[in-house]
C-alpha atoms as a PDB file:
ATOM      1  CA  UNK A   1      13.725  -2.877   0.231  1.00  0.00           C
ATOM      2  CA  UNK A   2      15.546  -0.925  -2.675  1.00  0.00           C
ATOM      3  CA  UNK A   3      18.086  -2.121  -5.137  1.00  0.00           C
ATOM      4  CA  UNK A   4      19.760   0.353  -6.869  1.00  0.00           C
ATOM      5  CA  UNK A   5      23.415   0.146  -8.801  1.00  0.00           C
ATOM      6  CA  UNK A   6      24.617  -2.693  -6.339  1.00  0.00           C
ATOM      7  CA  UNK A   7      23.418  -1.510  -3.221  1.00  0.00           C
ATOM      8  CA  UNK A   8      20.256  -2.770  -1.387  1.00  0.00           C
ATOM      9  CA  UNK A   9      18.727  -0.679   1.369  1.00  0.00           C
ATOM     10  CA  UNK A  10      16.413  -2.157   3.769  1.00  0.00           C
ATOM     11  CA  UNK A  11      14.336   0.623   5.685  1.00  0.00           C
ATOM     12  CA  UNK A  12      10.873   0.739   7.592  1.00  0.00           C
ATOM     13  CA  UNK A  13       8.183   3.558   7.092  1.00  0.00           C
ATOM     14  CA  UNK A  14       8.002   6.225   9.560  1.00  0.00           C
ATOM     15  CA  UNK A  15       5.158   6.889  11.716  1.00  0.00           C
ATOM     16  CA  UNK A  16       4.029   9.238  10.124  1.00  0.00           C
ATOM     17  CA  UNK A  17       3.853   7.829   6.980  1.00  0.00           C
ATOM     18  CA  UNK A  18       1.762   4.619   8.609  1.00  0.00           C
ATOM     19  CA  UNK A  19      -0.480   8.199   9.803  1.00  0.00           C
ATOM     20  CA  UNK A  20      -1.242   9.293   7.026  1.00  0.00           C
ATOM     21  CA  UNK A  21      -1.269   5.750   5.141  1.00  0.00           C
ATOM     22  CA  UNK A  22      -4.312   4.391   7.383  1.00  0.00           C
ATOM     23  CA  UNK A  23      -6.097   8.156   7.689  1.00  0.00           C
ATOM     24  CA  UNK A  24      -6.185   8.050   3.741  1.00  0.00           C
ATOM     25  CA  UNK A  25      -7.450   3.957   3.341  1.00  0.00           C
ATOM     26  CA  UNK A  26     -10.776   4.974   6.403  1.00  0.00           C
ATOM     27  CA  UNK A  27     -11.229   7.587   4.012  1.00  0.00           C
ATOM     28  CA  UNK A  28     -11.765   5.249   1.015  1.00  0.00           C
ATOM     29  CA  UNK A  29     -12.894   2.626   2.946  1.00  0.00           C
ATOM     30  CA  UNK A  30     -15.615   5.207   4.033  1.00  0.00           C
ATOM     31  CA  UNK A  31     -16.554   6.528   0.497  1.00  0.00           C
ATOM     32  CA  UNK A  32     -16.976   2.969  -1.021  1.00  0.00           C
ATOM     33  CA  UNK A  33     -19.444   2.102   1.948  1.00  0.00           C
ATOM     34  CA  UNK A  34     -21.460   5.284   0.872  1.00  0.00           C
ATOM     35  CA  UNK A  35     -21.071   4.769  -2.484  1.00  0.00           C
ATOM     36  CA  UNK A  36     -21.816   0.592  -2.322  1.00  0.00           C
ATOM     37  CA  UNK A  37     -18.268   0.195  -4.294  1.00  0.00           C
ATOM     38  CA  UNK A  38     -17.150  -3.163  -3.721  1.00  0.00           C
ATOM     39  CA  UNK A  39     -13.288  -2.676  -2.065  1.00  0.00           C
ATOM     40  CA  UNK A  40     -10.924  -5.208  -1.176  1.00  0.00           C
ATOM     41  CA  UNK A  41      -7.521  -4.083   0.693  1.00  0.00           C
ATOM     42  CA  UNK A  42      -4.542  -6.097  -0.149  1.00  0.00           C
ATOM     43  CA  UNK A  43      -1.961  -4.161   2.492  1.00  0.00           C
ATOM     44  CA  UNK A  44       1.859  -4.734   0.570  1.00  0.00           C
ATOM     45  CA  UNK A  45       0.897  -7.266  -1.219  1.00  0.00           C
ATOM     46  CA  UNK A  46       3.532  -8.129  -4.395  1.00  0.00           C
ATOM     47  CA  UNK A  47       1.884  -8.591  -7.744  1.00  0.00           C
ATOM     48  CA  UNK A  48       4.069  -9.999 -10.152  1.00  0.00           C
ATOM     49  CA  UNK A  49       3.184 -11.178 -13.809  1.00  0.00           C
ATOM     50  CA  UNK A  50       3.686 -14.207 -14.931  1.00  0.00           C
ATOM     51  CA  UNK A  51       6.232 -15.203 -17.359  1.00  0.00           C
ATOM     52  CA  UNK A  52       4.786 -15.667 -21.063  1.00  0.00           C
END
């Protein structure tokens, strides 16, 4: 979802975009194995701080 000067569009990523999204992540996924890097995947998660 995107807000921008009063007008919210809702779309979904394209195929190819999910592609290339989960080609790149193996990739990683792969090199932190090799490398014993710890990885943790949080997909599209949110992160949000919190209000001081």
């Amino acid at each position: 979802m995107f807000y921008l000067e009063g007008t919210l569009e809702i779309m979904s990523p394209s195929p190819e975009h999910e592609v290339d999204k989960t080609t790149i992540a193996r990739l990683i996924e792969i090199y932190a194995l090799e490398r014993d890097i710890d990885l943790t995947g949080y997909g599209s998660t949110t992160f949000r701080q919190t209000a001081q």
